[in-house]
Protein backbone atom coordinates (compact mmCIF):
# COMPACT_ATOMS: atom_id res chain seq x y z
CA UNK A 1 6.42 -53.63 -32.77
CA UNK A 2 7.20 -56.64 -31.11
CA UNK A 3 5.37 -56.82 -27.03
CA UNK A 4 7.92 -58.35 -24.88
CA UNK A 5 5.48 -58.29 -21.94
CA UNK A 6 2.86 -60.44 -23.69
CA UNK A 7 5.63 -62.65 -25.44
CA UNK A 8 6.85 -63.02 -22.11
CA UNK A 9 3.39 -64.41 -20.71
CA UNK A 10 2.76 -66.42 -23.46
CA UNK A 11 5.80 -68.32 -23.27
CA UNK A 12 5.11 -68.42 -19.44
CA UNK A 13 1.82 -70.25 -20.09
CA UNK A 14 2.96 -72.44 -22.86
CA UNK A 15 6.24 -74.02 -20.22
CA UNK A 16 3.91 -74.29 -18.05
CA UNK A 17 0.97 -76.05 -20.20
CA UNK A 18 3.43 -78.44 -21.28
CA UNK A 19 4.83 -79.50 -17.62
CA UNK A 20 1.65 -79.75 -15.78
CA UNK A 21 -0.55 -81.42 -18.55
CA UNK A 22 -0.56 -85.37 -18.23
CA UNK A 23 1.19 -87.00 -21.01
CA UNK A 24 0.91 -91.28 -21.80
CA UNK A 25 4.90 -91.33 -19.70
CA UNK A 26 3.66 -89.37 -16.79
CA UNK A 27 -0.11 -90.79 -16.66
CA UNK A 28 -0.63 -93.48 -13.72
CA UNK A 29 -0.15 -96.89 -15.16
CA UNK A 30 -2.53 -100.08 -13.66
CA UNK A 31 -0.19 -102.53 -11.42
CA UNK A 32 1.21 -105.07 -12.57
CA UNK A 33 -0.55 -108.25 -11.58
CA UNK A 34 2.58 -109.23 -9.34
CA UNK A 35 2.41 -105.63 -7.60
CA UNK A 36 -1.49 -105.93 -7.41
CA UNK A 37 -1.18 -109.11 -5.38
CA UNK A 38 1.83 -108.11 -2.92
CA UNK A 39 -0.45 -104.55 -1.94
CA UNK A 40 -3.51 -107.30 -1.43
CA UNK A 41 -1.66 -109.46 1.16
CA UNK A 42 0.14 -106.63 2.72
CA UNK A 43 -3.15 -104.87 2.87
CA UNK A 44 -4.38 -108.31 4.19
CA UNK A 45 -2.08 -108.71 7.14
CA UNK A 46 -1.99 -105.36 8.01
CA UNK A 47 -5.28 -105.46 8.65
CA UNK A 48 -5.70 -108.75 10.27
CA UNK A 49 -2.98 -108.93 12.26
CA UNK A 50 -0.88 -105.66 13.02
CA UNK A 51 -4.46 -103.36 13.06
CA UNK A 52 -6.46 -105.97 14.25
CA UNK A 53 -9.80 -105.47 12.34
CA UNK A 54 -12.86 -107.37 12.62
CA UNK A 55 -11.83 -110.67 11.39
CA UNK A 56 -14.89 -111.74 9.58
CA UNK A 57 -15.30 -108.32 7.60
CA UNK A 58 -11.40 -108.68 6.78
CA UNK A 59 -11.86 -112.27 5.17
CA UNK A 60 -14.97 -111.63 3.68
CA UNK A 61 -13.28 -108.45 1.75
CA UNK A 62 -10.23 -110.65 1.28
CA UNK A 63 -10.12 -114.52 0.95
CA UNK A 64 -12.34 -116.40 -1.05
CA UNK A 65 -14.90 -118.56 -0.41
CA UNK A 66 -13.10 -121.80 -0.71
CA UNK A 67 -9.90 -120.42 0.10
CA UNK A 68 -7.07 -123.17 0.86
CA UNK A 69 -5.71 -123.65 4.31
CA UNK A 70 -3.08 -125.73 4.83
CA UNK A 71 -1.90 -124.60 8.33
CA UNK A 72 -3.19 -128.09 10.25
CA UNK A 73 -4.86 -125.95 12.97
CA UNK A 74 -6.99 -124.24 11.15
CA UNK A 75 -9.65 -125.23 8.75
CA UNK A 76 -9.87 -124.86 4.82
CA UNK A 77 -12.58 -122.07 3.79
CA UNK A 78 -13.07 -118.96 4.75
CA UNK A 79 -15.38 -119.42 7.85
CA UNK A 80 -12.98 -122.06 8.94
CA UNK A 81 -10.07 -119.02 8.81
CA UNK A 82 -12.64 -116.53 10.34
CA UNK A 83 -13.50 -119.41 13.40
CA UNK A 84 -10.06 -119.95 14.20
CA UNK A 85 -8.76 -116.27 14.04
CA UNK A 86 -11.84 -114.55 15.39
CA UNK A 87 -11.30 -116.74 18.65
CA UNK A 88 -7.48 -117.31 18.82
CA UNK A 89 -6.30 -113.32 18.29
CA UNK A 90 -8.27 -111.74 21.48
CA UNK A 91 -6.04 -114.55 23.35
CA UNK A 92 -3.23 -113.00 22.47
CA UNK A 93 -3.50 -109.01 23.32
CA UNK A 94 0.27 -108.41 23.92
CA UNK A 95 1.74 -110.63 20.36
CA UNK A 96 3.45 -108.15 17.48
CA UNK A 97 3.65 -108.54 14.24
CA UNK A 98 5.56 -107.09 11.97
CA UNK A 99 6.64 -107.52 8.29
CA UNK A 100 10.13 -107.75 7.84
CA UNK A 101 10.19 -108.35 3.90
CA UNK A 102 7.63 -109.46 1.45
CA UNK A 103 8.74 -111.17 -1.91
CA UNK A 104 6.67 -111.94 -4.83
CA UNK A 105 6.40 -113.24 -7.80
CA UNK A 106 3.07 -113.89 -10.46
CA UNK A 107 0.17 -115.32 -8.09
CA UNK A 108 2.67 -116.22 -5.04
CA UNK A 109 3.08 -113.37 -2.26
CA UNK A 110 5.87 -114.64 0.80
CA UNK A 111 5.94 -112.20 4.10
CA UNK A 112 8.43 -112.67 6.37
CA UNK A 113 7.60 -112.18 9.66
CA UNK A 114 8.44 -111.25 13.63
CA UNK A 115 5.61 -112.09 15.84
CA UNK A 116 6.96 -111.19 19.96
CA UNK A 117 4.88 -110.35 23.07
CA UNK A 118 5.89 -107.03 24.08
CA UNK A 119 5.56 -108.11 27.58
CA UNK A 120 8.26 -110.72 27.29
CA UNK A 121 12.13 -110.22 27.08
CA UNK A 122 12.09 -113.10 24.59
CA UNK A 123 12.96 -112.19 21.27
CA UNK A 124 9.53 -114.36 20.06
CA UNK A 125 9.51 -115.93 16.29
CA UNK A 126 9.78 -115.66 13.09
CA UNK A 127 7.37 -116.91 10.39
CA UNK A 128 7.06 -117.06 6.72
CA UNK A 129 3.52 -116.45 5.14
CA UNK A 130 3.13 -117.40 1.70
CA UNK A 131 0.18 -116.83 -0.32
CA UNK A 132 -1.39 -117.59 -3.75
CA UNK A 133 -3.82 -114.56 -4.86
CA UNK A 134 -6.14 -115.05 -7.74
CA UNK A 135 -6.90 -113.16 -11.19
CA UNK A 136 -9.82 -111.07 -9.01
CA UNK A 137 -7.23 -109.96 -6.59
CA UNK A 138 -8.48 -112.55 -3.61
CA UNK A 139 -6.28 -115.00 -1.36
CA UNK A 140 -7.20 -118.08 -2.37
CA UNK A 141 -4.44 -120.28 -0.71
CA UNK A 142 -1.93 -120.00 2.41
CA UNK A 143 1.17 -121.98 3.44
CA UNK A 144 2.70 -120.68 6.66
CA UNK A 145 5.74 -122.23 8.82
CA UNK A 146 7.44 -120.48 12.51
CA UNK A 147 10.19 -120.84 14.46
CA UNK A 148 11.86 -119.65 17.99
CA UNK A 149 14.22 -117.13 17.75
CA UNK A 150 16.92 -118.67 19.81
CA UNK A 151 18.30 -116.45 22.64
CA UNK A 152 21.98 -117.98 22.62
């Protein structure tokens, strides 16, 4: 004679077996290299400039050792990007900044940017941050150009 009880149950277990065990389409996949690099400069900026972190500990997890600067007011190299950060951001308590969009694409990572002082009615600037991350997941190189917002 046939349980319908235990049928019941077993067919409870087996639906249930089959939803909640990982499968290859439902396992986590690795980033792709293009999604690895935008959460690394994101990360990055977040850190550095939104959170405001210890500089130094922030580049040296970061940017690597010869990184590329070209930004003419600040140095090439990591130390020259921890000198120049480290004593220009505690200047400027009251500046914003926020991420507005990030596009990337392979080893290139672009932020757009509003930086404001939140003590100012002026609307403040907007920047572009663009960034080459290498196969380890480090910045290795940085391009960066502002602009006024114009209050027309």
């Amino acid at each position: 004679m046939l349980d319908w009880s235990s049928t019941i149950k077993m067919f409870s277990f087996l639906a249930l077996t089959t939803i909640f065990t990982p499968t290859s389409s439902y396992a986590a996949k690795p980033l792709s290299d293009t999604a690895r690099n935008e959460k690394v400069v994101v990360h990055f900026y977040t850190k550095v400039f939104i959170e405001r972190k210890d500089v130094s500990k922030m580049a040296k997890r970061f940017l690597t050792q010869d990184y590329i600067q070209h930004n003419p007011y600040v140095a090439t190299g990591r130390q020259g990007f921890i000198d120049a950060l480290g004593s220009w951001l505690p200047t400027i308590p009251n500046t914003r900044y926020e991420i507005k969009r990030v596009l990337s694409a392979g080893d290139m990572v672009v932020l757009h940017i509003h930086s404001y002082d939140i003590e100012s009615d002026a609307p403040g600037q907007a920047g572009i941050d663009m960034f080459r991350v290498n196969k380890d997941g480090k910045i290795s190189e940085h391009w960066d150009v502002w602009q006024d917002i114009p209050t027309w």
